[in-house]
C-alpha atoms as a PDB file:
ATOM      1  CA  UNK A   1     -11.863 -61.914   0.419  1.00  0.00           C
ATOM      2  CA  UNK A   2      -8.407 -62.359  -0.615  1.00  0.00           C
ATOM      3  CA  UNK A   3      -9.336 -60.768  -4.348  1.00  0.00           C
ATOM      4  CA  UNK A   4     -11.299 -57.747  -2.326  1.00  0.00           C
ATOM      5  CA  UNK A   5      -7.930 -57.229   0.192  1.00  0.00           C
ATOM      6  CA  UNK A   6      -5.932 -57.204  -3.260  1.00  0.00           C
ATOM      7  CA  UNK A   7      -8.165 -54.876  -5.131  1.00  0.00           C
ATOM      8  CA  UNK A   8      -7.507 -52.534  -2.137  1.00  0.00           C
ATOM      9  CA  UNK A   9      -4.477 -52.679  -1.809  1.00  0.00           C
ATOM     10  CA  UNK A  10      -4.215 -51.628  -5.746  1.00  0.00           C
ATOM     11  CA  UNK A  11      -6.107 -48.908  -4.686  1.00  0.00           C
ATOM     12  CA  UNK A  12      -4.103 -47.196  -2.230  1.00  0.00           C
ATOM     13  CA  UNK A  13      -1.121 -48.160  -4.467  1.00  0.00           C
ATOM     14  CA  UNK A  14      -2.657 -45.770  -6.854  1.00  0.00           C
ATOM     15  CA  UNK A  15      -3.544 -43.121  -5.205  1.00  0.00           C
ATOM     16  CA  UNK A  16       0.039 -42.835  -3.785  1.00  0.00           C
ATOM     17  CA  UNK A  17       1.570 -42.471  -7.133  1.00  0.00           C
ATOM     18  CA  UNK A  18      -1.003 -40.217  -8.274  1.00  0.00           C
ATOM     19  CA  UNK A  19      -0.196 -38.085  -5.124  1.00  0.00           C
ATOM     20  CA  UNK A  20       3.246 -38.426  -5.115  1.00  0.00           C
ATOM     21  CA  UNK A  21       3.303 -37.257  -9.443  1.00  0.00           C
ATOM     22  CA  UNK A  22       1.205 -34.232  -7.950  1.00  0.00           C
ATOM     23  CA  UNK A  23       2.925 -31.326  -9.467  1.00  0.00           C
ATOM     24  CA  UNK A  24       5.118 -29.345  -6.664  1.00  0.00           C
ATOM     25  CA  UNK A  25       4.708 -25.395  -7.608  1.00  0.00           C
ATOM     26  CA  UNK A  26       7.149 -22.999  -5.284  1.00  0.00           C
ATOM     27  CA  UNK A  27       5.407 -20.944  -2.178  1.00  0.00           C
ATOM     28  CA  UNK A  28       7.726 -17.833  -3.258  1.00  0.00           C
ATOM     29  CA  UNK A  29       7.817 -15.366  -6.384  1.00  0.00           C
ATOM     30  CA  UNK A  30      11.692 -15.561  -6.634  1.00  0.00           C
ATOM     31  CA  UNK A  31      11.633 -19.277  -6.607  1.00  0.00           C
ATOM     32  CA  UNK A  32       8.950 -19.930  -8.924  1.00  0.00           C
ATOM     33  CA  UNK A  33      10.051 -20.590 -13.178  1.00  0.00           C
ATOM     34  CA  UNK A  34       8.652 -17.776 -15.183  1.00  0.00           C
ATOM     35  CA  UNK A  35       6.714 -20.928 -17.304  1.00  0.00           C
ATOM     36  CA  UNK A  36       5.366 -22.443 -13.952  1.00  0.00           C
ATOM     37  CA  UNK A  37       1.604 -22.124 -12.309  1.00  0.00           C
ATOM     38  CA  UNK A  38       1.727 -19.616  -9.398  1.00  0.00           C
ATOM     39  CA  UNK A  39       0.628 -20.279  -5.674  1.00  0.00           C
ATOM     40  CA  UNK A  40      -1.384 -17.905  -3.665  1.00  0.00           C
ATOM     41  CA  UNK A  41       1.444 -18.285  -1.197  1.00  0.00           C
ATOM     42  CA  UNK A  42       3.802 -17.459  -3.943  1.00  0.00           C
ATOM     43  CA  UNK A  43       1.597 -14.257  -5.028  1.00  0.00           C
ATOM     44  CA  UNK A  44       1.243 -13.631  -1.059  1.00  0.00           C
ATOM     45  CA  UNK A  45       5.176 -13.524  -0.887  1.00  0.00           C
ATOM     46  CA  UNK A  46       5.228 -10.948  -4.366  1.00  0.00           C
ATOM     47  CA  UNK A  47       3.323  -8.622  -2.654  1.00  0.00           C
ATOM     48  CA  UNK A  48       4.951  -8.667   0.450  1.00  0.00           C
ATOM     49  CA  UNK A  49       8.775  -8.031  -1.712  1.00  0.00           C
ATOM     50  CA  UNK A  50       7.112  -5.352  -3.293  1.00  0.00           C
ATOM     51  CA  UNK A  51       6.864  -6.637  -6.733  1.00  0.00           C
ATOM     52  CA  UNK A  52       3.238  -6.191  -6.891  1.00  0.00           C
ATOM     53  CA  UNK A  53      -0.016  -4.147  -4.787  1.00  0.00           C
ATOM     54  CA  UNK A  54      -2.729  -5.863  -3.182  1.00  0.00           C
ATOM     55  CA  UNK A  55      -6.768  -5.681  -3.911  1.00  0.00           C
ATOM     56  CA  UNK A  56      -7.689  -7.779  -1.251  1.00  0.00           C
ATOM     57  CA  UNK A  57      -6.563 -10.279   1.078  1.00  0.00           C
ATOM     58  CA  UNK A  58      -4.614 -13.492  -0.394  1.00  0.00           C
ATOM     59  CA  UNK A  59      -4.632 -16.406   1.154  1.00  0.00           C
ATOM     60  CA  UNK A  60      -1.589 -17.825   1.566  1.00  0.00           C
ATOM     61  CA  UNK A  61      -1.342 -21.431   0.473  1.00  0.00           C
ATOM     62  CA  UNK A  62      -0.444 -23.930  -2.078  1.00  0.00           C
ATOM     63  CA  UNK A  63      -3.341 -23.448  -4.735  1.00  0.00           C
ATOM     64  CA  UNK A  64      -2.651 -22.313  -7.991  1.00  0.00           C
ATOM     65  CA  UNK A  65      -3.947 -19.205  -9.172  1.00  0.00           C
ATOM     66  CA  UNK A  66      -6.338 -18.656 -12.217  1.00  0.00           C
ATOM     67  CA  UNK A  67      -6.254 -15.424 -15.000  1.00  0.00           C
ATOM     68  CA  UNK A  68      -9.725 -14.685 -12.423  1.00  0.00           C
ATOM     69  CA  UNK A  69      -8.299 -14.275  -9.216  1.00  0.00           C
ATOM     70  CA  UNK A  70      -4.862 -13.348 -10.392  1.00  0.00           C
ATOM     71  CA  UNK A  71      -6.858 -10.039 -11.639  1.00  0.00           C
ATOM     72  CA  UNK A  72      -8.790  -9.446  -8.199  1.00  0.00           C
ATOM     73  CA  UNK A  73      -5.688 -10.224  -6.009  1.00  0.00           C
ATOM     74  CA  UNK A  74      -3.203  -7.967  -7.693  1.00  0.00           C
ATOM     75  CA  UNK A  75      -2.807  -4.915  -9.557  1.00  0.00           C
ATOM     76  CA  UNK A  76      -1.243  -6.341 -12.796  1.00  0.00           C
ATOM     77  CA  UNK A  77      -1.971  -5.507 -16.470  1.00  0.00           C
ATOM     78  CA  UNK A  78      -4.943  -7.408 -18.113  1.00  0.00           C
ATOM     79  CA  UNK A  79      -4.222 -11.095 -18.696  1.00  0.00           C
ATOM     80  CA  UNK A  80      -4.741 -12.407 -22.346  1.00  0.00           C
ATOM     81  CA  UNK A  81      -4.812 -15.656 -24.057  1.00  0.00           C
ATOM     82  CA  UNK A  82      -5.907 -17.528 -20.942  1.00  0.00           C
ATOM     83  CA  UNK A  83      -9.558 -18.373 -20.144  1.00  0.00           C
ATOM     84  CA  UNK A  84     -10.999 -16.576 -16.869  1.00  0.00           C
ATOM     85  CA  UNK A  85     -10.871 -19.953 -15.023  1.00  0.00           C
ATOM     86  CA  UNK A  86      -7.445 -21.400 -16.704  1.00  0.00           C
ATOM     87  CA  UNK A  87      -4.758 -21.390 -14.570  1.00  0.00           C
ATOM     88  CA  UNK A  88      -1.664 -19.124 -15.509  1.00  0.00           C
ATOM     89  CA  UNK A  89       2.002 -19.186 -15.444  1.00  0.00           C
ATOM     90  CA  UNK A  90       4.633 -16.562 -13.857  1.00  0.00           C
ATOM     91  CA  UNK A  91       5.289 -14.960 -16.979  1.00  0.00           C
ATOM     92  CA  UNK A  92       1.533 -13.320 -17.391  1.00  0.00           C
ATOM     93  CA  UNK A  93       1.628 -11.514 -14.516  1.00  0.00           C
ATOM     94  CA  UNK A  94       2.664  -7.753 -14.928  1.00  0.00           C
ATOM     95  CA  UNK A  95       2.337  -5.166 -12.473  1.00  0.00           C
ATOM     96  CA  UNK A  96       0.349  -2.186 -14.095  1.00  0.00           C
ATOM     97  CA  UNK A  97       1.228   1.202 -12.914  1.00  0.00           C
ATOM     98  CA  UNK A  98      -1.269   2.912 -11.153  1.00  0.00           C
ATOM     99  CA  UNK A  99      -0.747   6.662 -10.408  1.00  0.00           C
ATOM    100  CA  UNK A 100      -2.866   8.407  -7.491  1.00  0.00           C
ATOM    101  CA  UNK A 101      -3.885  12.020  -7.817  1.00  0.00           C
ATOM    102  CA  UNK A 102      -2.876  14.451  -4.946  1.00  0.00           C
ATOM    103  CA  UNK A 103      -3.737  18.024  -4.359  1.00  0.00           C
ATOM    104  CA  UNK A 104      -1.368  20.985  -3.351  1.00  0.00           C
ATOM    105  CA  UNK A 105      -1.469  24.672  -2.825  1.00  0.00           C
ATOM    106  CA  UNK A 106       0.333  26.281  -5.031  1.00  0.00           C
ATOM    107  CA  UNK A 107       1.542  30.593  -5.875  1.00  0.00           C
ATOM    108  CA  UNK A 108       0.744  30.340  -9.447  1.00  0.00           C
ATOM    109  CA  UNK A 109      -0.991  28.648 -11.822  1.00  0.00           C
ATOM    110  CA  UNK A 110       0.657  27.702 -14.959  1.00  0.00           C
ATOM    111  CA  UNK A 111      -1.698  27.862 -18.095  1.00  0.00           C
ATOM    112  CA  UNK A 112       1.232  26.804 -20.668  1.00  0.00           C
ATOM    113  CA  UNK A 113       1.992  23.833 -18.316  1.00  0.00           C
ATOM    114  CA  UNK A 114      -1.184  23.515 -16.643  1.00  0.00           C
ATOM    115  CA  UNK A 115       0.523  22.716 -13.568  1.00  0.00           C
ATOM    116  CA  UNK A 116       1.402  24.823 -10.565  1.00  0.00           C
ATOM    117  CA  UNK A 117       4.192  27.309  -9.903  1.00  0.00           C
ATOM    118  CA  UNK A 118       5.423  26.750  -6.184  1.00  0.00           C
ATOM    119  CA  UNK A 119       7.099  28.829  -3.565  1.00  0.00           C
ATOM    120  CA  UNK A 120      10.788  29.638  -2.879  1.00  0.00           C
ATOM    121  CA  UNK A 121      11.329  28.678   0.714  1.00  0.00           C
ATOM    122  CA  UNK A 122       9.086  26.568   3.388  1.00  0.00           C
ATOM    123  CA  UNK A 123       8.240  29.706   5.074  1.00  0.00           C
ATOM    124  CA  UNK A 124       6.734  30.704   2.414  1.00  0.00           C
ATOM    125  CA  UNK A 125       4.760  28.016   1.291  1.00  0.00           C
ATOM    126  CA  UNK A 126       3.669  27.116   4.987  1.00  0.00           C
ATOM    127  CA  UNK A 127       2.483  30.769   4.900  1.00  0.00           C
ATOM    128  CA  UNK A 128       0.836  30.727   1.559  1.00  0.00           C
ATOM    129  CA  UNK A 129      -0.715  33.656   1.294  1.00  0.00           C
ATOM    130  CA  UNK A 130      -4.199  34.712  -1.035  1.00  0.00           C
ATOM    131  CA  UNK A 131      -4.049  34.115  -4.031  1.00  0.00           C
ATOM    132  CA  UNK A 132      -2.478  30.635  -4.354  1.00  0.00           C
ATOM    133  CA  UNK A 133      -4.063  28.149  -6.389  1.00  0.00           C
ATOM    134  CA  UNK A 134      -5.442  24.325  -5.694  1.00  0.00           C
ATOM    135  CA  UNK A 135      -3.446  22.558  -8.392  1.00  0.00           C
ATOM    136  CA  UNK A 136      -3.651  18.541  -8.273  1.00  0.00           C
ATOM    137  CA  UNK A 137      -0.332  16.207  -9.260  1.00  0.00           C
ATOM    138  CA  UNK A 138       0.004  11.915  -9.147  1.00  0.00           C
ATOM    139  CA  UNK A 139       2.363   9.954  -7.562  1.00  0.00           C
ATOM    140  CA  UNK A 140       2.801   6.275  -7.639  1.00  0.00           C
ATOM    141  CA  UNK A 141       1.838   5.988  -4.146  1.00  0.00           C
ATOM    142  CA  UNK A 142      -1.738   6.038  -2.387  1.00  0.00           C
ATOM    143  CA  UNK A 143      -0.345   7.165   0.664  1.00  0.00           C
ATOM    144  CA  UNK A 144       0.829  10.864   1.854  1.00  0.00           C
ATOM    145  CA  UNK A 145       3.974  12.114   0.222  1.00  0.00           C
ATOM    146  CA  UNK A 146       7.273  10.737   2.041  1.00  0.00           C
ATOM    147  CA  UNK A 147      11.285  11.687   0.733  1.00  0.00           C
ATOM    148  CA  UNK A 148      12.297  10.142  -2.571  1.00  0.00           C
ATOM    149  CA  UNK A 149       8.204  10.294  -3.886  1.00  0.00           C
ATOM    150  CA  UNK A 150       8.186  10.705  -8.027  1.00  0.00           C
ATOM    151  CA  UNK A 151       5.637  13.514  -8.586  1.00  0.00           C
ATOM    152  CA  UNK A 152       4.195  13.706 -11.465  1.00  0.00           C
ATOM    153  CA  UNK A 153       1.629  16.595 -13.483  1.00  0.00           C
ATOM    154  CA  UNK A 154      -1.594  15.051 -13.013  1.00  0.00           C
ATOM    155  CA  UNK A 155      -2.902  14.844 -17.046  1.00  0.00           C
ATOM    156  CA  UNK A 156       0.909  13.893 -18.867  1.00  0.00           C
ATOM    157  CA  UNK A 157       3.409  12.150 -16.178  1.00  0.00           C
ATOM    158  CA  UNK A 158       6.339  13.315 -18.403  1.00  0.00           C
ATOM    159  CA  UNK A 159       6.100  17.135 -17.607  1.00  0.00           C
ATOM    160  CA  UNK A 160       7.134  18.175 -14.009  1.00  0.00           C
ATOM    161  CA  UNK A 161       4.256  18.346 -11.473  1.00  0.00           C
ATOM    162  CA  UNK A 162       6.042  21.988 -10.160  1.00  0.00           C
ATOM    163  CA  UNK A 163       7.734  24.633 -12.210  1.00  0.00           C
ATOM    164  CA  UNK A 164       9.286  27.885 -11.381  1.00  0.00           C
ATOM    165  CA  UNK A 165       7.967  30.129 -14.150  1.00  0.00           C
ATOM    166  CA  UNK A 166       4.379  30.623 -14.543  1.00  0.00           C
ATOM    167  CA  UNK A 167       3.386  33.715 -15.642  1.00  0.00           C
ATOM    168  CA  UNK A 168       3.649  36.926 -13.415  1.00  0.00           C
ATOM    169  CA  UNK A 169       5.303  34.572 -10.769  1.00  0.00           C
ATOM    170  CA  UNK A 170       8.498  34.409 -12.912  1.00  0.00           C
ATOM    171  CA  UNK A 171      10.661  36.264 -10.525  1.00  0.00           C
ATOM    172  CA  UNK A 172       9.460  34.869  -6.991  1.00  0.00           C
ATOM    173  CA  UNK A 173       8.165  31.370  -7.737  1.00  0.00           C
ATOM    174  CA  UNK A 174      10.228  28.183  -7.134  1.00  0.00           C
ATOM    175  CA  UNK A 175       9.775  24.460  -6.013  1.00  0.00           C
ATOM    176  CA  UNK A 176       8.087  24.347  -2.631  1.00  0.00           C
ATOM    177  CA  UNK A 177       4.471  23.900  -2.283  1.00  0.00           C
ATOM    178  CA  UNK A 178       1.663  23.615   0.700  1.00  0.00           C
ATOM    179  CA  UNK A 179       0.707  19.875   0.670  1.00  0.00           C
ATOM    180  CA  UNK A 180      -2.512  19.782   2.642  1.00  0.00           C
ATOM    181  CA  UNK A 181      -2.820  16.288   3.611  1.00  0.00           C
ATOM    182  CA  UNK A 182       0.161  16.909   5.624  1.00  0.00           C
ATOM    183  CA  UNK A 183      -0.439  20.152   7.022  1.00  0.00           C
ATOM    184  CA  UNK A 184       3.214  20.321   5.574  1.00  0.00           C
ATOM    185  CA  UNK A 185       5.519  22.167   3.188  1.00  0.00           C
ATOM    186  CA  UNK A 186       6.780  19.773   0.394  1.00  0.00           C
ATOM    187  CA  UNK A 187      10.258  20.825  -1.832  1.00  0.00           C
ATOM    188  CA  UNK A 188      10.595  18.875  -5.223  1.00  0.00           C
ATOM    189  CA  UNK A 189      13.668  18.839  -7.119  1.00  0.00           C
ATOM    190  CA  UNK A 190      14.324  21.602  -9.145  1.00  0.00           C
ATOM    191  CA  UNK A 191      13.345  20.437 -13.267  1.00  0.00           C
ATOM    192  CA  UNK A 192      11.032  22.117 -15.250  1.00  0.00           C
ATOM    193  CA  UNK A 193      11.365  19.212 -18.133  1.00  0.00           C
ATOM    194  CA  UNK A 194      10.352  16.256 -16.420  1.00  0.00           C
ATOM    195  CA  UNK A 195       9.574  14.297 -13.448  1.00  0.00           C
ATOM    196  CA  UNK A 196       9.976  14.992 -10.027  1.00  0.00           C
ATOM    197  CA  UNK A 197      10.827  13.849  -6.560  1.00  0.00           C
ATOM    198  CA  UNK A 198      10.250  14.719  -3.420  1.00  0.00           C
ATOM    199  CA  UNK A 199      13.030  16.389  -1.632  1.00  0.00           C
ATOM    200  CA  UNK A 200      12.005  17.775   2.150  1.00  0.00           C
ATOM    201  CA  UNK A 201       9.044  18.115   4.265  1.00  0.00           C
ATOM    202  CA  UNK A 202       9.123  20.435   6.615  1.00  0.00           C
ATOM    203  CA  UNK A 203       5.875  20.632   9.341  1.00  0.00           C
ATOM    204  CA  UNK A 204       4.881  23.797  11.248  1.00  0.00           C
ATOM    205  CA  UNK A 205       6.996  24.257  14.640  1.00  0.00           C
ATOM    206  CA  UNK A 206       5.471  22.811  17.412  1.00  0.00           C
ATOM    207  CA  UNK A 207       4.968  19.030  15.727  1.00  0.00           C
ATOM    208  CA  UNK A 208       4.826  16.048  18.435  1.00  0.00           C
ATOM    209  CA  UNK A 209       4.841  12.175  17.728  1.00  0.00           C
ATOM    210  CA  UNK A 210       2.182  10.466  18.175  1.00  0.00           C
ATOM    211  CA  UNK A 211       2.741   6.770  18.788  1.00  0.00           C
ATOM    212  CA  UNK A 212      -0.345   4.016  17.575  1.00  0.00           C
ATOM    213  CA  UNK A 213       0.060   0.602  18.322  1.00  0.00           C
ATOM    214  CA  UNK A 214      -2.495  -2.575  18.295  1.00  0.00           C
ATOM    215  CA  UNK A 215      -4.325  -4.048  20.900  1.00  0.00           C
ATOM    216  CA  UNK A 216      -4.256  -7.829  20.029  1.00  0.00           C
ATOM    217  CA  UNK A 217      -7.164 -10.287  22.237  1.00  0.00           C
ATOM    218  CA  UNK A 218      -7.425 -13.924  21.822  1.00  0.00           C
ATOM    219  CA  UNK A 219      -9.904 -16.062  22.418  1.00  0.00           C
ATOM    220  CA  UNK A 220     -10.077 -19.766  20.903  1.00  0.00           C
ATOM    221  CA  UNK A 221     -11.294 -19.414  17.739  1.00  0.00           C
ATOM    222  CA  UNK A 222     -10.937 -15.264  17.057  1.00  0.00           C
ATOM    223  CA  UNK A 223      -9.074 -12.639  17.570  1.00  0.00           C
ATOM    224  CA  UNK A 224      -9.821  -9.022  18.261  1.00  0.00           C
ATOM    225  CA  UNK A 225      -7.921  -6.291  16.928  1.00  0.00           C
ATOM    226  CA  UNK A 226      -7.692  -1.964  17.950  1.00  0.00           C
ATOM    227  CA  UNK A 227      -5.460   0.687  17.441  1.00  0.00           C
ATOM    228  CA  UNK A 228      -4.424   2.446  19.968  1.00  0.00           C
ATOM    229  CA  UNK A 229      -3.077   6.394  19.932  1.00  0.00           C
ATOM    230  CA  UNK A 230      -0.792   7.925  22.515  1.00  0.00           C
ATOM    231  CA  UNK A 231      -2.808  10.902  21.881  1.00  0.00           C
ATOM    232  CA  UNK A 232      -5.934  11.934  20.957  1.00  0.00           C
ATOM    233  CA  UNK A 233      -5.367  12.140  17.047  1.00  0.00           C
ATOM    234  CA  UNK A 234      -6.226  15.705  15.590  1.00  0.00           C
ATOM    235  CA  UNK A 235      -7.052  14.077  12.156  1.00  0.00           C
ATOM    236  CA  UNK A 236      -8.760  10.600  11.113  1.00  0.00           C
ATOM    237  CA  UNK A 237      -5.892   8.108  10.990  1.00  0.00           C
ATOM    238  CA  UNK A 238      -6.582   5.114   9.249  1.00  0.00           C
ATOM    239  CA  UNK A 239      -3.501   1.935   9.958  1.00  0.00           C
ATOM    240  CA  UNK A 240      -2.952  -0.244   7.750  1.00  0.00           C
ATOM    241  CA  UNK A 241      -1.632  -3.931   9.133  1.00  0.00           C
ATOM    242  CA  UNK A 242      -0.590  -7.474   8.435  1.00  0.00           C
ATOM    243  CA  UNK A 243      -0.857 -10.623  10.693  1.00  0.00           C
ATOM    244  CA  UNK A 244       0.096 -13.868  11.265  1.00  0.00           C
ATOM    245  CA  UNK A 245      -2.017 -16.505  12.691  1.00  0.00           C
ATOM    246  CA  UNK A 246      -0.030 -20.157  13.292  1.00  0.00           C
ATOM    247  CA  UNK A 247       2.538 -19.267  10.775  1.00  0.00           C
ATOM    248  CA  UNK A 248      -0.142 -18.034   8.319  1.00  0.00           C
ATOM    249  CA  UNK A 249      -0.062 -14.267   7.395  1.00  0.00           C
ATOM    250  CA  UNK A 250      -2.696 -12.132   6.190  1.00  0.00           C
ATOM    251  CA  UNK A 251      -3.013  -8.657   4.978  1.00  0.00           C
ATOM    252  CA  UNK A 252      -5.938  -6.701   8.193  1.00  0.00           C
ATOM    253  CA  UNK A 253      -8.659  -4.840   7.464  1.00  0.00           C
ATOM    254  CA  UNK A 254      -7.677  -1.132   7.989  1.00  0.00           C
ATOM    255  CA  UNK A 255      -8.661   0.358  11.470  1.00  0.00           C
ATOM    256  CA  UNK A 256      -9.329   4.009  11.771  1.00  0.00           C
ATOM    257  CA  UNK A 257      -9.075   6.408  14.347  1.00  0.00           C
ATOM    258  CA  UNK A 258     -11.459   9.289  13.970  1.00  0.00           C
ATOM    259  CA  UNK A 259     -10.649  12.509  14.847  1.00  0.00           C
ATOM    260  CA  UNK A 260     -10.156  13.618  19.055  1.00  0.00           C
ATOM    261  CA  UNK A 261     -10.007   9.884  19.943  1.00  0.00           C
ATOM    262  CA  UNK A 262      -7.186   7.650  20.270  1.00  0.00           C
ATOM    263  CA  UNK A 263      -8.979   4.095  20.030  1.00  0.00           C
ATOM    264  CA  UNK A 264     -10.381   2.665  16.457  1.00  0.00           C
ATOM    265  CA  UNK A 265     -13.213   0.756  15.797  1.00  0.00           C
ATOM    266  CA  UNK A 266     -12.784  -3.404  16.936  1.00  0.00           C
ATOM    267  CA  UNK A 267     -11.444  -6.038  14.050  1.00  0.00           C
ATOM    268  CA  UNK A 268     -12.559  -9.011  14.397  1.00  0.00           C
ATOM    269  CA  UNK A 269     -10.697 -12.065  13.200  1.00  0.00           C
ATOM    270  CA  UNK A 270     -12.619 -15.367  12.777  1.00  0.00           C
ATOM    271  CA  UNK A 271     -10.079 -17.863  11.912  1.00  0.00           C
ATOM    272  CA  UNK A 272     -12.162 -21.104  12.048  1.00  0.00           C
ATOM    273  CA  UNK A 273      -9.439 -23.105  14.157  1.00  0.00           C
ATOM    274  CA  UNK A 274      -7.953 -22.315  17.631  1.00  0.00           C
ATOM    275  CA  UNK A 275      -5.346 -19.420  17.367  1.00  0.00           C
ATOM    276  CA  UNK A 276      -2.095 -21.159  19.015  1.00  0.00           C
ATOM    277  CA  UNK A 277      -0.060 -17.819  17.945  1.00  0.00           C
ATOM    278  CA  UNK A 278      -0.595 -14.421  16.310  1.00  0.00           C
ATOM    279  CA  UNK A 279       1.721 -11.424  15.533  1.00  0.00           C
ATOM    280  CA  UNK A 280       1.011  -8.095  14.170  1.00  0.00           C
ATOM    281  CA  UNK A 281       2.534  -5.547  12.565  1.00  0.00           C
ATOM    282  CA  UNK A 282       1.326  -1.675  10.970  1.00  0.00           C
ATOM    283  CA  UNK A 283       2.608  -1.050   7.566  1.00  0.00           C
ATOM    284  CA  UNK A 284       1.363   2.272   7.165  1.00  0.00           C
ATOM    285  CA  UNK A 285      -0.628   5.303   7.879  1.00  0.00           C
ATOM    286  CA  UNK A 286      -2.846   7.635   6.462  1.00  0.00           C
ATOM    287  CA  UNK A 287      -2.488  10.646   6.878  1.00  0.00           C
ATOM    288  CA  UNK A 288       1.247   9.918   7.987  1.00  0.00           C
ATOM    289  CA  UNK A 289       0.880  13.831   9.568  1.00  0.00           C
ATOM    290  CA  UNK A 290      -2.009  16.439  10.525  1.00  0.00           C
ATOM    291  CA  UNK A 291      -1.081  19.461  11.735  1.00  0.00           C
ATOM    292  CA  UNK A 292       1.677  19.453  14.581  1.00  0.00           C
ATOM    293  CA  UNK A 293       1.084  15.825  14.604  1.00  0.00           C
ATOM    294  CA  UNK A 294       3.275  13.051  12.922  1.00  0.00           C
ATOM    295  CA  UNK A 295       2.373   9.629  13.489  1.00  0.00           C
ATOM    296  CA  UNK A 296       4.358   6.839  14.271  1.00  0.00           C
ATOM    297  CA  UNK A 297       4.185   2.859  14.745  1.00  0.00           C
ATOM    298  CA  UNK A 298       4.081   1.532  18.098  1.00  0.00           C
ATOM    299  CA  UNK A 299       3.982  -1.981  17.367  1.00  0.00           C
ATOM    300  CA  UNK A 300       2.358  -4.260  19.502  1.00  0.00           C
ATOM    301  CA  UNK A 301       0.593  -2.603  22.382  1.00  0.00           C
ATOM    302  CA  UNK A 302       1.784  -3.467  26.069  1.00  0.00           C
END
């Protein structure tokens, strides 16, 4: 018995040191080596800084991440050198740039720049008159255009998305355009050798906020989630959200509220374990705008 209680013992003895040699590996980006093994949390905590965009949800814990999920979290250049299942260190991952295409109505068309000549006041391109032109652009963003956007021409991002001389427009074109996702006039800076950004929006008269929060239920085990308009919405809205359950956070599934209702369809979270606290918070909409409507976060519902 004695030899059995020692051979135990030994056991247990090992195991400790084994656990205790366990390699630690940081739960942020910033704190993580560029040569060390990255944590979901760690990735978690890059996307939430900004550093990189999100494919899915990431859990957000202490495992390592291999070259395959690295790939289907992120948006990062292709990894090489490193097997699909091999884990990989800081230093592979690199975000790739991903540009979104956009559409605007333009005055002109532009066949030497193949791009779009724009207006020369808000007026007018809020007006636009027949002809004008459907001429598409990229920004970085897959969102609705917001102040300080890069535009770019939608086949070579190093020529200016808007330019101020096409053709018979010479005289009267300029550097506004109608940006239909936003029922909005958009001005760009005023360069006809390069990129662009974005430098006012102006909305038809007669735009109203329109506050959306979420309606947050719990009940053991899940959680239900709705947004929640202070208006009937005169566009479909879709809100994008994050949320924390017992100190865990999460990116949501997007919620949308179709057009001439102000609820969305029910999320519902199943977390496996009883839900002690949860938070939530919108990142984003889109459409941000729809015709004399702007929308706006609420937060937490009441």
């Amino acid at each position: 018995m004695k030899k059995q209680h020692f051979f135990i013992v030994l056991l247990f003895a090992l195991a400790a040191i084994i656990i205790s040699n366990r390699p630690r590996y940081a739960t942020t980006w910033a704190a993580t080596n560029s040569n060390e093994m990255v944590t979901r949390a760690a990735l978690l905590d890059a996307v939430n800084n900004g550093v990189f965009t999100a494919n899915t949800t990431i859990p957000n814990d202490d495992e390592c991440v291999t070259r395959e999920q690295a790939q289907a979290y992120v948006n990062i250049n292709a990894i090489t050198g490193y097997d699909m299942n091999e884990l990989v260190p800081k230093s592979a991952f690199v975000a790739a740039t991903v540009y979104y295409t956009h559409e605007g109505y333009f005055l002109c068309f532009s066949d030497s720049y193949s791009t779009g000549a724009g207006y020369t006041s808000s007026a007018n391109a809020l007006g636009y008159a027949e002809p004008w032109y459907t001429v598409n652009f990229k920004t970085l963003y897959n969102r609705p255009l917001q102040v300080g956007d890069q535009v770019f021409k939608v086949d070579d991002v190093t020529k200016p998305a808007v330019v101020d001389d096409a053709g018979p427009c010479y005289a009267t074109a300029g550097y506004w355009f109608f940006y239909p996702s936003l029922n909005a006039a958009v001005q760009v800076t005023s360069t006809n050798t390069g990129s662009q950004y974005v430098l006012d929006i102006v909305y038809p008269s007669g735009t109203s906020n329109v506050s959306i929060c979420l309606i947050v239920d719990v009940s053991g085990t899940t959680a239900t989630v709705q947004a929640s308009a202070s208006a009937s919405v005169s566009t479909a809205v879709t809100v994008d959200w994050n949320y924390t359950i017992n100190g865990t956070e999460a990116i949501g599934t997007p919620v949308t509220i179709n057009s001439g209702n102000n609820l969305s369809n029910v999320h519902t979270i199943n977390h496996g374990s009883t839900i002690n606290t949860i938070s939530v918070s919108i990142n984003s909409f889109s459409p941000s705008s729809n015709g004399t409507q702007n929308y706006i976060s609420g937060g937490t519902c009441n």
